[in-house]
N, C-alpha and C. Protein backbone atom coordinates (compact mmCIF):
# COMPACT_ATOMS: atom_id res chain seq x y z
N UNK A 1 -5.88 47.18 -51.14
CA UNK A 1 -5.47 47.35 -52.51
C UNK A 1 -4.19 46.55 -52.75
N UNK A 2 -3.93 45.56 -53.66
CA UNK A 2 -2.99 45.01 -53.96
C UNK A 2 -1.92 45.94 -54.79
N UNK A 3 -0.99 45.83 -54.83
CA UNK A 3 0.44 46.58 -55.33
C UNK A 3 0.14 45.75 -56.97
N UNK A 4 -0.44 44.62 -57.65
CA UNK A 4 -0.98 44.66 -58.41
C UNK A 4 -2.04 45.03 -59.45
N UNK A 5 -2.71 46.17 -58.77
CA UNK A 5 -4.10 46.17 -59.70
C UNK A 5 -3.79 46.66 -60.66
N UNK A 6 -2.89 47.13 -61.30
CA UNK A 6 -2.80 48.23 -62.41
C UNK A 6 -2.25 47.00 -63.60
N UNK A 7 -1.57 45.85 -62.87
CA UNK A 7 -1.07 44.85 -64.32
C UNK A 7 -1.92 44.00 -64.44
N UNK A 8 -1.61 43.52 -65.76
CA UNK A 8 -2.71 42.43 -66.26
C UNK A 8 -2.84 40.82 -65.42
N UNK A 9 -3.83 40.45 -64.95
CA UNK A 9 -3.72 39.57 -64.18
C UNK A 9 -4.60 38.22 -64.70
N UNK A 10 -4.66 37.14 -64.36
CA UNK A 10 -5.39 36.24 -64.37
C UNK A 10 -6.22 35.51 -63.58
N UNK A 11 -7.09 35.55 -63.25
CA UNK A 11 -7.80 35.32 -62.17
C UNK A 11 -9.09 34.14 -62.38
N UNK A 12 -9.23 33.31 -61.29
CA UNK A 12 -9.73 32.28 -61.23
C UNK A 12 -10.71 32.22 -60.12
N UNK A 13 -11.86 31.63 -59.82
CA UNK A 13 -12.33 31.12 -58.35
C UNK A 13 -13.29 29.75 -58.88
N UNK A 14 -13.13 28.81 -57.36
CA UNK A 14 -13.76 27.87 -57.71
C UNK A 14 -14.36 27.02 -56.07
N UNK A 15 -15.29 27.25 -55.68
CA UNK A 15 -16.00 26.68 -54.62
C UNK A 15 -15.73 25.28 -54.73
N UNK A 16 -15.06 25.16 -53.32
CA UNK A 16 -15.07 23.30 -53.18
C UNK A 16 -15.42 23.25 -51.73
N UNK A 17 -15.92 21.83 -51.61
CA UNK A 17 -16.68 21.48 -50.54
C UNK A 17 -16.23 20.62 -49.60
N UNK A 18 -15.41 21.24 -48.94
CA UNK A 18 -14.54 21.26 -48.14
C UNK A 18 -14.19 22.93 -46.88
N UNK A 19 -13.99 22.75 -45.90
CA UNK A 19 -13.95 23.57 -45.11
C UNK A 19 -12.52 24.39 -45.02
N UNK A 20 -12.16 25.71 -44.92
CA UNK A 20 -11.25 26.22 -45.29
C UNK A 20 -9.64 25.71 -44.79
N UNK A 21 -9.77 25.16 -43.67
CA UNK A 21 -8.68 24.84 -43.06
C UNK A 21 -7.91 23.53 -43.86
N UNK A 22 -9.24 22.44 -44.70
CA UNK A 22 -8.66 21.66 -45.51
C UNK A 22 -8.11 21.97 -46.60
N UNK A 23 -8.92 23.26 -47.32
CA UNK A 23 -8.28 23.59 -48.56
C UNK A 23 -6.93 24.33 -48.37
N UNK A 24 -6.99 25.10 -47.09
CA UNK A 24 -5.38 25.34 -47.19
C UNK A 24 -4.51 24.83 -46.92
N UNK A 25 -4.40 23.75 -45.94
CA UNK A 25 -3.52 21.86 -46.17
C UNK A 25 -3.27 21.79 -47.61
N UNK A 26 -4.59 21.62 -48.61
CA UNK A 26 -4.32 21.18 -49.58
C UNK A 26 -3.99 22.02 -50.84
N UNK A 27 -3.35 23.48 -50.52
CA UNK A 27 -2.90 24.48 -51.15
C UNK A 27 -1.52 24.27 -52.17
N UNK A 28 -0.64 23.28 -51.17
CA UNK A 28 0.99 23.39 -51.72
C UNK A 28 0.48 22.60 -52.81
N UNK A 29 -0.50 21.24 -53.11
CA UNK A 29 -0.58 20.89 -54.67
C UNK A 29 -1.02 21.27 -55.24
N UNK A 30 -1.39 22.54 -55.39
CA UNK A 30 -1.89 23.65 -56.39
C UNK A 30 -1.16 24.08 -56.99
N UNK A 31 0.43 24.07 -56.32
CA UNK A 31 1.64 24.69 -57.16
C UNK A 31 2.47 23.85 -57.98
N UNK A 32 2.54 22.49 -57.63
CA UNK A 32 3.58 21.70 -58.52
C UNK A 32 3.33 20.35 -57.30
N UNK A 33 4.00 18.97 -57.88
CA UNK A 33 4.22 18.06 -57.44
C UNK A 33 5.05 17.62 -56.22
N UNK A 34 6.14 18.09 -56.11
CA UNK A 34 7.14 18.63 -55.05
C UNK A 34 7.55 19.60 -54.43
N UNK A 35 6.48 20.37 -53.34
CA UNK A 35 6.87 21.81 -53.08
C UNK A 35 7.19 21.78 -51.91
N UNK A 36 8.00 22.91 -51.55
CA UNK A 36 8.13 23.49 -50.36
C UNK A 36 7.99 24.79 -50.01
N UNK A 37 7.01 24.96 -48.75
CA UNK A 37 6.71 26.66 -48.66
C UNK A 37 7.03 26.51 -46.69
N UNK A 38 7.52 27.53 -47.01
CA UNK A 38 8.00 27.94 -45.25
C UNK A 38 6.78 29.20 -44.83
N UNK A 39 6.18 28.44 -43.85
CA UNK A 39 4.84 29.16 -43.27
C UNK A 39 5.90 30.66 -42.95
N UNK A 40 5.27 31.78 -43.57
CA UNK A 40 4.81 32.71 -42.82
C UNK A 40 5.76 33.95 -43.73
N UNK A 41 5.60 35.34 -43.77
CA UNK A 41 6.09 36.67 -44.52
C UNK A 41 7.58 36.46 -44.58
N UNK A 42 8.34 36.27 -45.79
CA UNK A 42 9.39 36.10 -45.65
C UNK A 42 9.84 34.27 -46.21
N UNK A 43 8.96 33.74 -45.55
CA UNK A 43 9.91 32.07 -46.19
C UNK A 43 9.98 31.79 -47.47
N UNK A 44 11.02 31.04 -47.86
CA UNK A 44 10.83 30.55 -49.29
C UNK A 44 10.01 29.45 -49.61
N UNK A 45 9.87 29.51 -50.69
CA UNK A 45 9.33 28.37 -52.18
C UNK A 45 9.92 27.95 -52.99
N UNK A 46 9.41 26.61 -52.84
CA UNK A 46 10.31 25.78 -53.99
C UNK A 46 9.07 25.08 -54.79
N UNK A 47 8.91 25.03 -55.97
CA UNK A 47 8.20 23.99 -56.54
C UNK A 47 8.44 23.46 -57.78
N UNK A 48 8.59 21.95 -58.03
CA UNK A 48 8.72 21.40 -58.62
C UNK A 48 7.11 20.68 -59.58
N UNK A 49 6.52 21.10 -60.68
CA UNK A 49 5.60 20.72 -61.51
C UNK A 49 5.90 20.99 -62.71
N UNK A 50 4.58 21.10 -63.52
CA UNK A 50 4.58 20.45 -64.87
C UNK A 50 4.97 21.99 -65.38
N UNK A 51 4.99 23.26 -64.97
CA UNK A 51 5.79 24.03 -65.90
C UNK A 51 7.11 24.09 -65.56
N UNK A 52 8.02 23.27 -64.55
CA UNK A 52 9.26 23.42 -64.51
C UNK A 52 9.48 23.87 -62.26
N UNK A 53 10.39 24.17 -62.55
CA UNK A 53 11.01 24.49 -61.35
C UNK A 53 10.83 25.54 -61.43
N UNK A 54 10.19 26.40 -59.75
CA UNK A 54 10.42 27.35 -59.40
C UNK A 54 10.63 27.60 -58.04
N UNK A 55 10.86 29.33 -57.92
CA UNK A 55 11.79 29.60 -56.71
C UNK A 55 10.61 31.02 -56.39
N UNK A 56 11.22 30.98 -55.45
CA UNK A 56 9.62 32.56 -55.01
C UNK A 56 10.34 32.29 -53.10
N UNK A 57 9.28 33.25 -53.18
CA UNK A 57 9.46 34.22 -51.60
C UNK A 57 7.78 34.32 -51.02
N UNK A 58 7.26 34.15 -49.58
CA UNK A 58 5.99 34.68 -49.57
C UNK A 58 6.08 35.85 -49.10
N UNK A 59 4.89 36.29 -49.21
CA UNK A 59 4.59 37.77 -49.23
C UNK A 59 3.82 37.92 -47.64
N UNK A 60 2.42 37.50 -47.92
CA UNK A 60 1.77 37.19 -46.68
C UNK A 60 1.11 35.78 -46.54
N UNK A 61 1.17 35.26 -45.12
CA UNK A 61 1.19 34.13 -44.78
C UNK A 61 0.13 34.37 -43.98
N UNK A 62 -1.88 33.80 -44.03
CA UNK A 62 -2.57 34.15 -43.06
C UNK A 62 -3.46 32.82 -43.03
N UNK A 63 -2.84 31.94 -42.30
CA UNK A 63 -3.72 30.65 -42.54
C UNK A 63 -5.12 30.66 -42.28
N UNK A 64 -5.67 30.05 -42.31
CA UNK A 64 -6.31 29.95 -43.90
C UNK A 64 -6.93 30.43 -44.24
N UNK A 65 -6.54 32.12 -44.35
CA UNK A 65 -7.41 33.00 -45.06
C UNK A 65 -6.59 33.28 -46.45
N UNK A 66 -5.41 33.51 -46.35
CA UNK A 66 -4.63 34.59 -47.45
C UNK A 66 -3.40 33.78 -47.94
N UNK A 67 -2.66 33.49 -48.92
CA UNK A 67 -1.37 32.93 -49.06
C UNK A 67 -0.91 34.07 -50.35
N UNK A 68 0.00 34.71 -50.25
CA UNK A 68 0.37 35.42 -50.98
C UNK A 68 2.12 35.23 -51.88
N UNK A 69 2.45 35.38 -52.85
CA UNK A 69 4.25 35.31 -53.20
C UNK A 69 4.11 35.65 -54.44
N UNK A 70 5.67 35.90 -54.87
CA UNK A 70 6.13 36.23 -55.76
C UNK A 70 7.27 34.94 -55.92
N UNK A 71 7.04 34.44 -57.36
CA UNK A 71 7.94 33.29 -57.95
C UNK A 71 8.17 33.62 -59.34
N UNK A 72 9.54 33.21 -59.53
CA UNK A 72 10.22 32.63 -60.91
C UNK A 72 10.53 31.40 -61.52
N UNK A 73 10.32 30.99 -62.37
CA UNK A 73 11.12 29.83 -63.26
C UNK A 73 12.66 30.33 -62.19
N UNK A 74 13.20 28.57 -62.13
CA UNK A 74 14.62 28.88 -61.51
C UNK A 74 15.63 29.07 -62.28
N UNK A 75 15.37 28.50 -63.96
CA UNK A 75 16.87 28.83 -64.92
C UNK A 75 15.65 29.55 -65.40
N UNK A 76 16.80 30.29 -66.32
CA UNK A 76 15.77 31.06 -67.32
C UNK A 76 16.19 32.40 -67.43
N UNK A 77 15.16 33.68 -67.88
CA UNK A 77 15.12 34.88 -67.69
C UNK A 77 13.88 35.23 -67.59
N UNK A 78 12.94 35.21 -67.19
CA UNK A 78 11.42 34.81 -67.28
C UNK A 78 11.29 35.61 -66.23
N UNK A 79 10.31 36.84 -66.18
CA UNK A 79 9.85 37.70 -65.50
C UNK A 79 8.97 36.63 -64.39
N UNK A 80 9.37 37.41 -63.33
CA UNK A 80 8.28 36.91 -62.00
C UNK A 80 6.67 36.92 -61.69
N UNK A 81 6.28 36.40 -61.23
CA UNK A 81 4.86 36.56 -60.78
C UNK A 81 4.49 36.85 -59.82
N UNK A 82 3.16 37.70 -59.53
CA UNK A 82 2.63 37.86 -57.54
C UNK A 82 1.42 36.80 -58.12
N UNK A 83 1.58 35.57 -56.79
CA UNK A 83 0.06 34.83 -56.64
C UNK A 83 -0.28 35.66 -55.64
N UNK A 84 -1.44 35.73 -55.30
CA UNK A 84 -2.77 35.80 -54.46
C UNK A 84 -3.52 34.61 -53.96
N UNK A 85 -3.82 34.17 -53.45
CA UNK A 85 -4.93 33.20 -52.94
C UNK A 85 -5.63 33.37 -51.84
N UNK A 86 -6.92 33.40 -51.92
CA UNK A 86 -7.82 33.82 -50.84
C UNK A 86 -8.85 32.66 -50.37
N UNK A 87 -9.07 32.91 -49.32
CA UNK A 87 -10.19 31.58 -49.46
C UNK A 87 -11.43 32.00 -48.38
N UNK A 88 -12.37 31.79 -48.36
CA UNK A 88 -13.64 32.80 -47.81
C UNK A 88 -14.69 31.29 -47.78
N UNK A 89 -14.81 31.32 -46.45
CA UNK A 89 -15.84 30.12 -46.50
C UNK A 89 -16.46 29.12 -45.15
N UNK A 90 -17.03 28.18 -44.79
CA UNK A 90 -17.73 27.91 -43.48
C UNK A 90 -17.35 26.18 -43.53
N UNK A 91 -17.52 25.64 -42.85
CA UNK A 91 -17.58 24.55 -42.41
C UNK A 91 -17.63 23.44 -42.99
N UNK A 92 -18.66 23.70 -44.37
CA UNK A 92 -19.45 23.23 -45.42
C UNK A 92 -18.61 23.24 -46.54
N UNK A 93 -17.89 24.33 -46.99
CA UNK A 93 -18.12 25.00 -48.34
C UNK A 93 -16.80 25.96 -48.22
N UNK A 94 -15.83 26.23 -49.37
CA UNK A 94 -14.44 27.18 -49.62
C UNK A 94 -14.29 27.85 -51.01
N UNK A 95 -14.93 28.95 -51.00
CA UNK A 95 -14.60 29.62 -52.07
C UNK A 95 -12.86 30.46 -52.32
N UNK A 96 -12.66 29.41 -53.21
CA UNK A 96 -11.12 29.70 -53.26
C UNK A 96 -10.51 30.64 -54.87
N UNK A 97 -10.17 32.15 -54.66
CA UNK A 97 -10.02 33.13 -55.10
C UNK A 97 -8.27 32.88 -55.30
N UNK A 98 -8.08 32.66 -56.70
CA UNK A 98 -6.57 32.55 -57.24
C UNK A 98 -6.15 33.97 -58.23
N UNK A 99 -5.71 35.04 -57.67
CA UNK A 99 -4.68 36.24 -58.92
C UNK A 99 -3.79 35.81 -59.07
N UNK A 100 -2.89 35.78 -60.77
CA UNK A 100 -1.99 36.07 -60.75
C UNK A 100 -1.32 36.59 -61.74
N UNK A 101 -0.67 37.56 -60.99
CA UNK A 101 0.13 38.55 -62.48
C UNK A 101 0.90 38.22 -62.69
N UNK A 102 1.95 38.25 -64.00
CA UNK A 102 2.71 38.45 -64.29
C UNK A 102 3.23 39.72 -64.57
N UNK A 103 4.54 39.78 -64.99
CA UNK A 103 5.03 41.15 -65.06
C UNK A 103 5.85 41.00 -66.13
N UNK A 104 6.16 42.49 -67.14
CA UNK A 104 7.31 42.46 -68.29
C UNK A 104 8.37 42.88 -67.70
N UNK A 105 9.35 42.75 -68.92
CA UNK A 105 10.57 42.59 -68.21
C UNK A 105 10.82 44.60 -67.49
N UNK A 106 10.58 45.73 -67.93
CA UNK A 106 10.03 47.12 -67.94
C UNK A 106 10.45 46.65 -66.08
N UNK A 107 8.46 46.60 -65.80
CA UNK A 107 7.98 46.29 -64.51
C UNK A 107 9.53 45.96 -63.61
N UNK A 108 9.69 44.65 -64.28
CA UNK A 108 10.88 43.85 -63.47
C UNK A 108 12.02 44.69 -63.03
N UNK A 109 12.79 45.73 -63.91
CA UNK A 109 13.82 46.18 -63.90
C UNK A 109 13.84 47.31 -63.09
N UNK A 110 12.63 47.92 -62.92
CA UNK A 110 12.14 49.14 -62.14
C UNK A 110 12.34 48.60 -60.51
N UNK A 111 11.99 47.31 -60.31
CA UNK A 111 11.78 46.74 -59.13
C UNK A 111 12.39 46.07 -58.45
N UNK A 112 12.91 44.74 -59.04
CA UNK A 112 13.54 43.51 -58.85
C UNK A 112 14.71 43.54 -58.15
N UNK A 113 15.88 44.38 -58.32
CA UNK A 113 16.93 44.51 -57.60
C UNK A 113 16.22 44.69 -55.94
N UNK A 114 15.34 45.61 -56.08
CA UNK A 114 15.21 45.88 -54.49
C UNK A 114 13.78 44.79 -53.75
N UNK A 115 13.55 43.89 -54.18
CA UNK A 115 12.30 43.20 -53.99
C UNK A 115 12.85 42.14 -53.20
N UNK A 116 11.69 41.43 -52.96
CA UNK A 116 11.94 39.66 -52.10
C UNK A 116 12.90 39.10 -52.48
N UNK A 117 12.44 38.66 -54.23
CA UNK A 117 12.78 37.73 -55.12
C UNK A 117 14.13 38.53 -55.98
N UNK A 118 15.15 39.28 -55.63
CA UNK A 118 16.63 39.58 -55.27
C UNK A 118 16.97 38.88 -54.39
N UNK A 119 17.02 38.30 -53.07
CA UNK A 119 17.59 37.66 -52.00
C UNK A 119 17.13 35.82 -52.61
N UNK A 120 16.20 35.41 -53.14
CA UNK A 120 15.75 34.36 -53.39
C UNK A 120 16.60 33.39 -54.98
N UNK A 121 17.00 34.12 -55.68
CA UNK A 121 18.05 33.59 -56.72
C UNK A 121 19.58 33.81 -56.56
N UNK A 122 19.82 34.81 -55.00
CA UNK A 122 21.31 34.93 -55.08
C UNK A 122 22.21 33.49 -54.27
């Protein structure tokens, strides 16, 4: 059960044909043009794309099954997000499973002081 199911989420999947270990190589350009993610529970994120700069924390790190975090816009006041990404698939073929919520600012204030993404903007 994700610590998400109860907020509104957005969710995507899209089979590519490619074997899972490639699609998760080719995961960080899913987020922006210039990223950086530190393998594993705990590292940060940086990404630089077309909605701007952001900053995030991962959550869980399970190559190449699971990539999980929570990110923000880096200026701003802009409530955070949990991605999800899953990927389920053979040799052939990667069905790749994208959530992601956002949260109001409510959510945020209840949480945020004591979360990942407190240590990640200080």
């Amino acid at each position: 059960m994700s610590c998400t199911d109860e907020a509104p989420a957005i969710e995507r999947e899209i089979t590519l044909p490619a074997p899972p270990t490639e699609v998760w190589d080719a995961l960080p350009s899913l987020l922006g043009d210039d990223v950086e993610l530190a393998p594993g529970a705990g590292g940060r994120l940086h990404a630089d794309g077309p909605e701007g700069e952001r900053v995030g924390v991962v959550e869980e790190f399970d190559a190449p099954h699971r990539l999980a975090f929570w990110w923000v816009p880096a200026d701003g006041d802009d409530a955070p997000s949990y991605v999800e990404m899953e990927l389920d698939g053979s040799a052939v073929g990667t069905l790749l499973r994208v959530r992601e919520t956002r949260f109001d600012a409510a959510t945020v204030l209840r949480g945020i002081s004591r979360g990942p993404l407190a240590r990640v903007r200080a």
